[in-house]
C-alpha atoms as a PDB file:
ATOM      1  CA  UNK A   1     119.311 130.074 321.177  1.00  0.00           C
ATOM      2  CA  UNK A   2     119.492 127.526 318.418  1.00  0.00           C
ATOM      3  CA  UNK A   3     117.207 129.327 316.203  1.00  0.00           C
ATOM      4  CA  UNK A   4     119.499 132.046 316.343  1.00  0.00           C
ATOM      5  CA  UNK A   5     122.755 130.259 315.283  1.00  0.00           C
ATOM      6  CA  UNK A   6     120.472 128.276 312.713  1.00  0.00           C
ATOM      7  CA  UNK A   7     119.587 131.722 311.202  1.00  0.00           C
ATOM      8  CA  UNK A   8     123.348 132.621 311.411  1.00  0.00           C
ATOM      9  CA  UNK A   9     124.538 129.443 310.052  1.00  0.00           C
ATOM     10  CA  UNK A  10     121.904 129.945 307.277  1.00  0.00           C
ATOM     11  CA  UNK A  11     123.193 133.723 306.462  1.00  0.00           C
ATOM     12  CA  UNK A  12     126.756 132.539 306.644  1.00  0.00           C
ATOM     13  CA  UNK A  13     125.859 129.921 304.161  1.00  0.00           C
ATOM     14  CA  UNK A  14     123.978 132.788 301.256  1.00  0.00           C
ATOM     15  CA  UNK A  15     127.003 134.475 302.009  1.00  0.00           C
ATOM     16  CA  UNK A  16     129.121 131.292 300.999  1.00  0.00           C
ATOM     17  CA  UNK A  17     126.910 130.802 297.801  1.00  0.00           C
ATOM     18  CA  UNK A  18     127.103 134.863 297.079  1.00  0.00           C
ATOM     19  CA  UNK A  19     130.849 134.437 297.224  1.00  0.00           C
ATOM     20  CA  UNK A  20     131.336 131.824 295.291  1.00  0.00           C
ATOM     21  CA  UNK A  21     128.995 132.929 292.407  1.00  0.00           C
ATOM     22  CA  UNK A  22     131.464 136.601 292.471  1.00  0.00           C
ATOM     23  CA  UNK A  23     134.448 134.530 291.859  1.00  0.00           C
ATOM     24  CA  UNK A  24     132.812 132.356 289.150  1.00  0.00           C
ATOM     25  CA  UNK A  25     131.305 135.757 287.431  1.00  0.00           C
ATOM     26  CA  UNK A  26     134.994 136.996 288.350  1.00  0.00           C
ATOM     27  CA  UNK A  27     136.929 134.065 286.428  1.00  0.00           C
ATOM     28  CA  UNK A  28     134.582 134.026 283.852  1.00  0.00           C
ATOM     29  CA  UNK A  29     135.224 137.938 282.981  1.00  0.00           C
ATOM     30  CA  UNK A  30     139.422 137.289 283.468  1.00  0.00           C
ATOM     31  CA  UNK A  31     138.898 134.405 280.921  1.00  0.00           C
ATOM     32  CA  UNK A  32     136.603 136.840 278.163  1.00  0.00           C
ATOM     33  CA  UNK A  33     139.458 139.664 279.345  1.00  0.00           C
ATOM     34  CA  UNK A  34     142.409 137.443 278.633  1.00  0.00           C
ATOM     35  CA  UNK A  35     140.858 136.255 275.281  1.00  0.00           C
ATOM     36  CA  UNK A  36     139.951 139.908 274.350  1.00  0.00           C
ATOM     37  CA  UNK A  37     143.559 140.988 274.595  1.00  0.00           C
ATOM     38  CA  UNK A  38     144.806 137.905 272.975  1.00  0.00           C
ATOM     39  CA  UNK A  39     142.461 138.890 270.253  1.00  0.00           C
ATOM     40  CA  UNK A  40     143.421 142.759 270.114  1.00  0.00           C
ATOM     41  CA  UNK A  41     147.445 141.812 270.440  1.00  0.00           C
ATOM     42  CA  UNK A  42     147.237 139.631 267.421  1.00  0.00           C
ATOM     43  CA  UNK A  43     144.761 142.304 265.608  1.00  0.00           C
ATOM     44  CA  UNK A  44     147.860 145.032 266.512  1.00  0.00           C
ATOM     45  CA  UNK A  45     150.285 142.478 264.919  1.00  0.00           C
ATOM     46  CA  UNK A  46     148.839 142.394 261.849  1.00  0.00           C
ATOM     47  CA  UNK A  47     148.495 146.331 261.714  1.00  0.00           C
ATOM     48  CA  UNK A  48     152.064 146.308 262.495  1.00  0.00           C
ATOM     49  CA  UNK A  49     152.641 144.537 259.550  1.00  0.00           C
ATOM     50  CA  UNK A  50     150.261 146.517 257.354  1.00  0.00           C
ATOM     51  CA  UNK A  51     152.347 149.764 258.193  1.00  0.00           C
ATOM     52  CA  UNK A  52     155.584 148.283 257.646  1.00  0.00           C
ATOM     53  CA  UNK A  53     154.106 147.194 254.035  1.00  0.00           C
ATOM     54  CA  UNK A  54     152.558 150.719 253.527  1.00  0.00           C
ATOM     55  CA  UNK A  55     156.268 152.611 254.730  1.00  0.00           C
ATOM     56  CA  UNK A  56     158.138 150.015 252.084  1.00  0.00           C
ATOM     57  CA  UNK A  57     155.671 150.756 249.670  1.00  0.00           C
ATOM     58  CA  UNK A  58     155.793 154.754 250.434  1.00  0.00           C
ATOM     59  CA  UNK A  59     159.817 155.045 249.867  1.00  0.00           C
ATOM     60  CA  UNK A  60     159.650 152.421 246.639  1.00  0.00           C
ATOM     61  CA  UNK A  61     156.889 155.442 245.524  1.00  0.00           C
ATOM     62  CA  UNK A  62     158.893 158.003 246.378  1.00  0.00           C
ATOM     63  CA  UNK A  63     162.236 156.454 244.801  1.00  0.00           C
ATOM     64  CA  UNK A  64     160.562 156.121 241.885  1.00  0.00           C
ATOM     65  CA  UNK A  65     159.054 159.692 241.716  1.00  0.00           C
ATOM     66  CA  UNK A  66     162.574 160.947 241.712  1.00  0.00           C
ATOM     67  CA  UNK A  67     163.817 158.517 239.171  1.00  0.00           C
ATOM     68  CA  UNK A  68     160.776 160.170 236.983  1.00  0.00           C
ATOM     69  CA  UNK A  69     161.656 163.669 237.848  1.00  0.00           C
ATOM     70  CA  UNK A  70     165.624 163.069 236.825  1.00  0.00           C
ATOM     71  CA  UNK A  71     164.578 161.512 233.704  1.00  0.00           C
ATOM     72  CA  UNK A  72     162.180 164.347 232.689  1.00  0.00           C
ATOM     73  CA  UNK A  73     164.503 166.976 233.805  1.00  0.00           C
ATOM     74  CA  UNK A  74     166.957 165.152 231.318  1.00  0.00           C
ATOM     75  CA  UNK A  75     163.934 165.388 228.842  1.00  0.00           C
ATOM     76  CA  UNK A  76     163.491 169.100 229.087  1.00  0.00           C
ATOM     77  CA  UNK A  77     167.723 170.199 229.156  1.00  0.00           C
ATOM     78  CA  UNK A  78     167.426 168.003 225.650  1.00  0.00           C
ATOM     79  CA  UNK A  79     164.371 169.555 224.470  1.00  0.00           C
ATOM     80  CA  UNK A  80     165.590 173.176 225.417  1.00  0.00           C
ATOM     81  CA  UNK A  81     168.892 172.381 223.575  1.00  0.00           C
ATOM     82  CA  UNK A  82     167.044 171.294 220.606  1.00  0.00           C
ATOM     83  CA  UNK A  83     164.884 174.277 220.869  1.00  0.00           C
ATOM     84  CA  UNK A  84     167.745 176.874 221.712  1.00  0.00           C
ATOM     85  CA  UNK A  85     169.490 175.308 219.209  1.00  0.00           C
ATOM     86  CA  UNK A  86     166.796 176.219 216.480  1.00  0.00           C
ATOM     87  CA  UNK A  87     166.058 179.831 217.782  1.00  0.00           C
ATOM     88  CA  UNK A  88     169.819 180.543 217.170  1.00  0.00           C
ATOM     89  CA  UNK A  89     169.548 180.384 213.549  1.00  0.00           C
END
């Protein structure tokens, strides 16, 4: 009868070491977790960033597109005058 609770004793023990090896394995993956998303929330932060740069930068583009066009549309009603002007004659 002692043999038997040895061997129980000595089961409940692996069982003991098995558990506490899970949590380390488990705390060990929450810690590489944790880091991972502190790593991919600052990564997303600086895309954030990036896009808000790239949106500033796309209506300064398109601003001055349309500053272009108004200025050659201005360049063509002069030329056309010019050119009207000559073919009336």
């Amino acid at each position: 009868m002692v043999e038997v609770a040895a061997d129980d004793f000595h089961a409940l023990e692996d069982k003991i070491h098995r558990t506490i090896e899970q949590l380390k394995a488990a705390r060990e993956a929450r810690t590489a977790a944790e880091r991972e998303t502190t790593r991919l929330r600052q990564q997303m932060a600086g895309r954030h960033d990036e896009l808000e740069s790239l949106r500033a930068d796309v209506v300064a583009l398109r601003r001055e597109r349309e500053e272009v066009r108004t200025r050659i549309e201005k360049m063509l009603k002069v030329i056309d005058s010019l050119t009207s002007g000559e073919t009336a004659r």
